[in-house]
Protein backbone atom coordinates (compact mmCIF):
# COMPACT_ATOMS: atom_id res chain seq x y z
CA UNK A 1 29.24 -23.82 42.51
CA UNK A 2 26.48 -25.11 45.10
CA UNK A 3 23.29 -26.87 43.45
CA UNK A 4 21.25 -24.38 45.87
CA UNK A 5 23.44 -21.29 43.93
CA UNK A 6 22.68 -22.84 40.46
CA UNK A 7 19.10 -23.51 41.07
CA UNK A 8 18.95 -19.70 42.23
CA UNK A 9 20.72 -18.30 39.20
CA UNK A 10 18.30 -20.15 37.22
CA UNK A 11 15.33 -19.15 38.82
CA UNK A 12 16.38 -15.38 38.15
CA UNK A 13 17.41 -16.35 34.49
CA UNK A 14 13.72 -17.60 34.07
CA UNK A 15 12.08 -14.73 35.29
CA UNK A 16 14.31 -12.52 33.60
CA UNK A 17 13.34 -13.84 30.35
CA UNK A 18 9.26 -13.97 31.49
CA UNK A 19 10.06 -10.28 31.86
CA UNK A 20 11.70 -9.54 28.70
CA UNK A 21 8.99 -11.60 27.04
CA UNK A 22 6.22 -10.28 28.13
CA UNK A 23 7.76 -6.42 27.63
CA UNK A 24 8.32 -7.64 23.82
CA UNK A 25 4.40 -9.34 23.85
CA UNK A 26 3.33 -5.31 25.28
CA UNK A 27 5.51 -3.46 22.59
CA UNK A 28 4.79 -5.71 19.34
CA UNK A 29 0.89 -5.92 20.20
CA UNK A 30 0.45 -2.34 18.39
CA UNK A 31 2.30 -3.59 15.16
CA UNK A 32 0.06 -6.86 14.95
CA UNK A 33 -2.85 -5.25 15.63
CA UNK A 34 -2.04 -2.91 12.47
CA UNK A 35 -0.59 -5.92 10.35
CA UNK A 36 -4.10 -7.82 10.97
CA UNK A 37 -6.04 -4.76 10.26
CA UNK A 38 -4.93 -3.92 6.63
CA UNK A 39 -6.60 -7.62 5.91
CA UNK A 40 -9.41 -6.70 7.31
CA UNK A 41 -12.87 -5.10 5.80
CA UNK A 42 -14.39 -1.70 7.40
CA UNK A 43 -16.94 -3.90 8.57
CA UNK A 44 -14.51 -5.52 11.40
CA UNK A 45 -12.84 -2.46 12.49
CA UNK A 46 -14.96 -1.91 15.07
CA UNK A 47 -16.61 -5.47 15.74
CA UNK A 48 -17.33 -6.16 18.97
CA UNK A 49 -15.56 -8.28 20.65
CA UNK A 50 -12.66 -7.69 18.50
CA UNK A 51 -10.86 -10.43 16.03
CA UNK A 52 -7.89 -11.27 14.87
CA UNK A 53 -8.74 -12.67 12.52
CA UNK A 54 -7.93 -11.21 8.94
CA UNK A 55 -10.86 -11.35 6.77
CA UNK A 56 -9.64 -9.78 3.90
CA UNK A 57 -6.75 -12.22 3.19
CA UNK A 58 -8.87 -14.92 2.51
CA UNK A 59 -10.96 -13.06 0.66
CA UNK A 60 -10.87 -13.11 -3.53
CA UNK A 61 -8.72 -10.09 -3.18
CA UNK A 62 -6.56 -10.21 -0.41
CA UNK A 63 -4.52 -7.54 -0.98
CA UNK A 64 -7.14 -5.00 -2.15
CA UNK A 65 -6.46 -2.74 0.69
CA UNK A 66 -2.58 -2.40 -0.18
CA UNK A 67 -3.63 -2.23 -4.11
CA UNK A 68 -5.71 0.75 -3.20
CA UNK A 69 -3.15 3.04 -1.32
CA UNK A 70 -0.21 2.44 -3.75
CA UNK A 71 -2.43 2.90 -6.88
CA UNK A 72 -5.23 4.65 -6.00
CA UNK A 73 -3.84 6.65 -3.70
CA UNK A 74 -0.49 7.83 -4.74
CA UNK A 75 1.21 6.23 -1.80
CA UNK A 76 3.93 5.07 -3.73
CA UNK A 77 5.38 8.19 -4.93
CA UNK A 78 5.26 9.53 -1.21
CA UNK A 79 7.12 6.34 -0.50
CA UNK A 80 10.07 7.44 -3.06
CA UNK A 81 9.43 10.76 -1.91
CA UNK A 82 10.80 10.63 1.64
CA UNK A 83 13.20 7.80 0.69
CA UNK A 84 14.95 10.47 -1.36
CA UNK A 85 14.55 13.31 1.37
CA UNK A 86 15.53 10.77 4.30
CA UNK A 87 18.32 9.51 3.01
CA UNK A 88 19.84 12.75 1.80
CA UNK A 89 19.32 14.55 4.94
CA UNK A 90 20.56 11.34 6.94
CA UNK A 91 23.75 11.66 4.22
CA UNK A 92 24.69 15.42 4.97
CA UNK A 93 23.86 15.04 8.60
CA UNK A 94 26.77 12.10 8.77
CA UNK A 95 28.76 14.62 7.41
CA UNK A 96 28.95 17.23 9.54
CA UNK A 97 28.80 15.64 12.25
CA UNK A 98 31.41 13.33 11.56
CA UNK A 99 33.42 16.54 10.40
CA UNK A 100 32.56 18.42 13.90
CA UNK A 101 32.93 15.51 16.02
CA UNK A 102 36.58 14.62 15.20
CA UNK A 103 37.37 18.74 15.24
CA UNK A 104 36.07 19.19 19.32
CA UNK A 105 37.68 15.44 19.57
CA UNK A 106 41.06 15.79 17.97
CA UNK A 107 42.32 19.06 16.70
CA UNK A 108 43.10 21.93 19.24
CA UNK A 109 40.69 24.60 18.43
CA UNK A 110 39.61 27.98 20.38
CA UNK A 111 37.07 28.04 22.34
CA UNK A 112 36.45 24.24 21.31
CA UNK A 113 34.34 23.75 24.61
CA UNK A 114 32.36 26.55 24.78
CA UNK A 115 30.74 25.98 21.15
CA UNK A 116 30.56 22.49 21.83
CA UNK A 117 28.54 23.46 24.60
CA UNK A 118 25.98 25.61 22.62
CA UNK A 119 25.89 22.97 20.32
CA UNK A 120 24.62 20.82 22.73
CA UNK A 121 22.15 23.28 24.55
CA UNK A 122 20.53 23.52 20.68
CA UNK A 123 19.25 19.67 21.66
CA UNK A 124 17.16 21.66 24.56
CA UNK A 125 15.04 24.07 22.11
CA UNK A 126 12.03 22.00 21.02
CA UNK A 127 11.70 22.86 16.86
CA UNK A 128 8.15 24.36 17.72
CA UNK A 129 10.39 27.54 18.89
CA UNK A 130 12.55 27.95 15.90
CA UNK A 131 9.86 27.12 12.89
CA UNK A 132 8.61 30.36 12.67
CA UNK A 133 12.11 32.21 11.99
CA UNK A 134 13.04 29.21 10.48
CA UNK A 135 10.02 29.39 7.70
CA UNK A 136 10.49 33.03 6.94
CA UNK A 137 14.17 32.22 6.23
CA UNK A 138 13.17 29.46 4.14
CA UNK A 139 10.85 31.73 2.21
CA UNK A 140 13.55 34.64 1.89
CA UNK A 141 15.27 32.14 -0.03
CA UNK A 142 12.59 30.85 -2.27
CA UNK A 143 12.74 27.75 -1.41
CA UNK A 144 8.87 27.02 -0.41
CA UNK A 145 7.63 24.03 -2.44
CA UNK A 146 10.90 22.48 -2.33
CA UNK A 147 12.87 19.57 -0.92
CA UNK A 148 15.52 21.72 0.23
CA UNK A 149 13.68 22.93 3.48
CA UNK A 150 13.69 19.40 4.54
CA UNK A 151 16.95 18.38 3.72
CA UNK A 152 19.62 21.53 4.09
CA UNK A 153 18.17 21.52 8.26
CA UNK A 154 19.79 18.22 8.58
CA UNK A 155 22.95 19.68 7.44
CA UNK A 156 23.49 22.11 9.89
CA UNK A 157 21.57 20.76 13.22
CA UNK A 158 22.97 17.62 14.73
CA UNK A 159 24.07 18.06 18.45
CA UNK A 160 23.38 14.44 19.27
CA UNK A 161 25.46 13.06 16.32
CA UNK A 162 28.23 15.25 16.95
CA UNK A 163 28.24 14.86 20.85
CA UNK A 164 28.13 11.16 20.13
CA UNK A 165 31.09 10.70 17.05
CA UNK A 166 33.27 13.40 19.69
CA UNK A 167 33.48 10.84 22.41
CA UNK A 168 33.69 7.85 19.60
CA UNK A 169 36.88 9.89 18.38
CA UNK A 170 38.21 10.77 21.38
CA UNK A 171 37.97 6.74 22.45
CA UNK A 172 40.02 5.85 19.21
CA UNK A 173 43.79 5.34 19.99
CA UNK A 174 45.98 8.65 19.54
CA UNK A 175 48.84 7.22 18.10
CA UNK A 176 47.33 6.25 14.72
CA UNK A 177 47.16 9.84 14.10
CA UNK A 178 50.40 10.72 15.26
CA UNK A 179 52.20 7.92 13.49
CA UNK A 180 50.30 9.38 10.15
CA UNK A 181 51.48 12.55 11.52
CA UNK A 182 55.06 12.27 11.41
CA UNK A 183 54.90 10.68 7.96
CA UNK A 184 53.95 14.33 6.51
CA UNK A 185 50.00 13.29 6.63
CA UNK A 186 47.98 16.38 7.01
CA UNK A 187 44.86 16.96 9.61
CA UNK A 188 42.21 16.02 6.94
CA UNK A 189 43.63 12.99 5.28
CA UNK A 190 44.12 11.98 8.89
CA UNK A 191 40.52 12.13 9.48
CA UNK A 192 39.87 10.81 5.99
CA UNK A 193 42.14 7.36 5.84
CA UNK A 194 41.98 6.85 9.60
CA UNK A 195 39.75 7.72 12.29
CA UNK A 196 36.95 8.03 9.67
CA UNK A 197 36.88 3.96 8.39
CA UNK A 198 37.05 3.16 12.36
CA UNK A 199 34.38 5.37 13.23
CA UNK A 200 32.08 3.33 10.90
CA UNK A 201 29.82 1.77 13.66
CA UNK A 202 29.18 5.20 15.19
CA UNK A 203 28.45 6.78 11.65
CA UNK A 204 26.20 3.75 10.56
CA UNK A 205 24.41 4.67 13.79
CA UNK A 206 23.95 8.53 13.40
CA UNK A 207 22.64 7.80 9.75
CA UNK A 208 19.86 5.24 11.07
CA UNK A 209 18.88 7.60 13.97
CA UNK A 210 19.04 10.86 11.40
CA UNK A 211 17.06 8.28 8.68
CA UNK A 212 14.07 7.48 10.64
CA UNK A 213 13.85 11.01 12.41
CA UNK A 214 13.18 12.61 8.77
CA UNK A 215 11.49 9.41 7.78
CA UNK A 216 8.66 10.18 10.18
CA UNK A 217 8.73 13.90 10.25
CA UNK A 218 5.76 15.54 9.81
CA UNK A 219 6.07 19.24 10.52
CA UNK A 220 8.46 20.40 8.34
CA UNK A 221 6.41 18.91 4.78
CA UNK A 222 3.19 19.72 6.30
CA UNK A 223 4.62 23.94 6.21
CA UNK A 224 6.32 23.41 3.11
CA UNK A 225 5.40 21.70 0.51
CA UNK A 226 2.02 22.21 -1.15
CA UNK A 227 2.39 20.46 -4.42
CA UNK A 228 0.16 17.23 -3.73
CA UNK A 229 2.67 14.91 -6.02
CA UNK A 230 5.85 16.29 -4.02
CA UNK A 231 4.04 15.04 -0.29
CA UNK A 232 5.76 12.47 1.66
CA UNK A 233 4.55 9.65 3.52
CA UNK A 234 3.35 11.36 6.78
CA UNK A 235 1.59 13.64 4.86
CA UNK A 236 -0.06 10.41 2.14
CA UNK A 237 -0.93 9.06 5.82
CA UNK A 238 -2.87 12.07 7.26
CA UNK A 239 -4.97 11.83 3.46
CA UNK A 240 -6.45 8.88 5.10
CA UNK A 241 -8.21 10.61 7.82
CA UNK A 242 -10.77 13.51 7.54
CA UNK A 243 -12.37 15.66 9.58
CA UNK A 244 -15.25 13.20 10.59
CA UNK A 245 -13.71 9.73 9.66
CA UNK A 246 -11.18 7.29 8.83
CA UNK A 247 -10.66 4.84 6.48
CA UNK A 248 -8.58 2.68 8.80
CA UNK A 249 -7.90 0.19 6.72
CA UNK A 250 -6.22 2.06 4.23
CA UNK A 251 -4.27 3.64 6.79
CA UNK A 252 -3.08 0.56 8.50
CA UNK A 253 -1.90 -0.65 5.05
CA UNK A 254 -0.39 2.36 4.67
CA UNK A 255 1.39 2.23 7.86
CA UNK A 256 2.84 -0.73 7.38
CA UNK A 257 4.40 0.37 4.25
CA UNK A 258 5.88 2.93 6.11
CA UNK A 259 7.10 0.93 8.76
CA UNK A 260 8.85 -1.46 6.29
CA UNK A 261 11.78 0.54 5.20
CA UNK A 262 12.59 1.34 8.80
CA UNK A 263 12.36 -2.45 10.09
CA UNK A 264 14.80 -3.35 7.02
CA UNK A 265 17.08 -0.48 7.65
CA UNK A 266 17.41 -1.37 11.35
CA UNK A 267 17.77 -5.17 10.72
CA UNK A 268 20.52 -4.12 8.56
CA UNK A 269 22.48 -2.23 10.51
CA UNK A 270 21.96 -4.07 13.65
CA UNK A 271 25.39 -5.01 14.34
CA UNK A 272 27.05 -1.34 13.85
CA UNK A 273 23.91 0.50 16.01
CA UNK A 274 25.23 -1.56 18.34
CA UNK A 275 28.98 -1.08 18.08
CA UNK A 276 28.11 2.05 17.79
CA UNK A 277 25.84 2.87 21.18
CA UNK A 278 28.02 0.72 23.00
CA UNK A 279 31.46 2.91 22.70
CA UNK A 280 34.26 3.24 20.80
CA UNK A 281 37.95 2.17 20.62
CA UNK A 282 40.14 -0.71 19.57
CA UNK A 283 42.20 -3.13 21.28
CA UNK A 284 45.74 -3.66 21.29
């Protein structure tokens, strides 16, 4: 390779990495700005020009702000409150999906693509259209003021997940299955010993995505739960803003909190999201 080709690849390596720099400078701005502003005092929320710097943590209580919404404030028991609603309705929507996306993928069903197809279209209707039937179904069954509105959805709506483990199926090689098959295995301890424990990058996926769509969802606890010790974290954050103010402070600390669980979930999973998102199948 020529010196003026290297010098030219290089040149587009460095900008390329100016770019992607300065796209991760734009997108983690918002998250340091709310880091630096649960150490700060009301006082410096609105200072003009604006600091960075924290005042708070160097202050004699440095932490006061965080003290304040997990005692004072309850925020802690929101915290366990969607951790247990999150990762239930994360659990049951791996399920069915998994369960649906190896049926349209592997087993010869009829009319396989024309309810795969409504399936999909349900990703179309925004969930403003279907509360309203929704709640009064809810109601009907008497489950207002309960965890089960929030979690039993999951269960039954998840077009993306099961569009998504249907092609990661239908990538995995046929013959394990038909190998299994002519040893006398049956269609569900196919998809239970098999495809299932190769589809794990795909399912790891489907559970962050489903995790941190009811870890931030705001609607559903808003319309029904009403018992202030049963709210989750959306709901603890709207406590810190009122009609005519905000204590900002308190609700940067609290978002931060909330953020946590969904850095540390993603960090841990990093390697399967991207197995996953990338495609499926195995070599050989």
């Amino acid at each position: 390779m020529s010196k003026p080709h290297k010098a030219s690849n290089l040149s587009t390596l460095t900008m390329l990495y100016l770019a992607l720099g300065a796209y991760g400078v734009v997108t983690l701005m918002p998250f340091f700005w709310m880091l630096i502003t649960s150490f700060k005092i009301p006082a410096d929320i609105f200072r003009l020009p604006p600091t960075f710097y924290p005042s708070k943590l160097f202050s004699d209580d440095p932490f006061g702000n965080y003290s304040e919404v997990l005692g004072n404030r309850n925020f802690f028991g929101y915290f366990l409150n969607s951790l247990f609603v999150s990762t239930l309705a994360a659990t049951g929507q791996v399920i069915t999906c998994a369960l649906a996306g190896y049926a349209f993928a592997r087993m010869e069903l009829p009319g396989k693509n024309v309810i795969f197809a409504a399936i999909l279209a349900t990703a179309f209707v925004p969930t403003e259209v279907t509360i309203i039937p929704e709640f009064l179904i809810m109601r009907g069954l008497g489950w207002i003021d309960t965890y089960l509105p929030l979690i039993v959805p999951s269960f039954l709506v998840g077009s993306f997940g099961t569009f998504m483990l249907r092609e990661y199926f239908a990538s995995l090689p046929a013959d394990y299955g038909e190998a299994a098959r002519v040893d006398g295995a049956r269609p569900f301890r196919i998809f239970l010993t098999i495809y299932l424990p190769l589809a794990r990058p795909a399912l790891v996926s489907i559970f962050v995505i489903a995790f941190i769509n009811n870890w931030d969802e705001l609607l559903r606890p808003l319309l029904y739960l009403n018992t202030p010790s049963m709210h989750t974290v959306p709901i603890g954050l709207m406590s810190f803003v009122s009609e005519f103010e905000a204590d900002w402070t308190l609700l940067m600390a609290g978002s931060v909190i909330s953020t946590l669980p969904l850095v540390l979930i993603y960090v841990l999973c990093q390697r399967y999201v991207l197995q996953g998102f990338a495609g499926g199948g195995v070599k050989g």
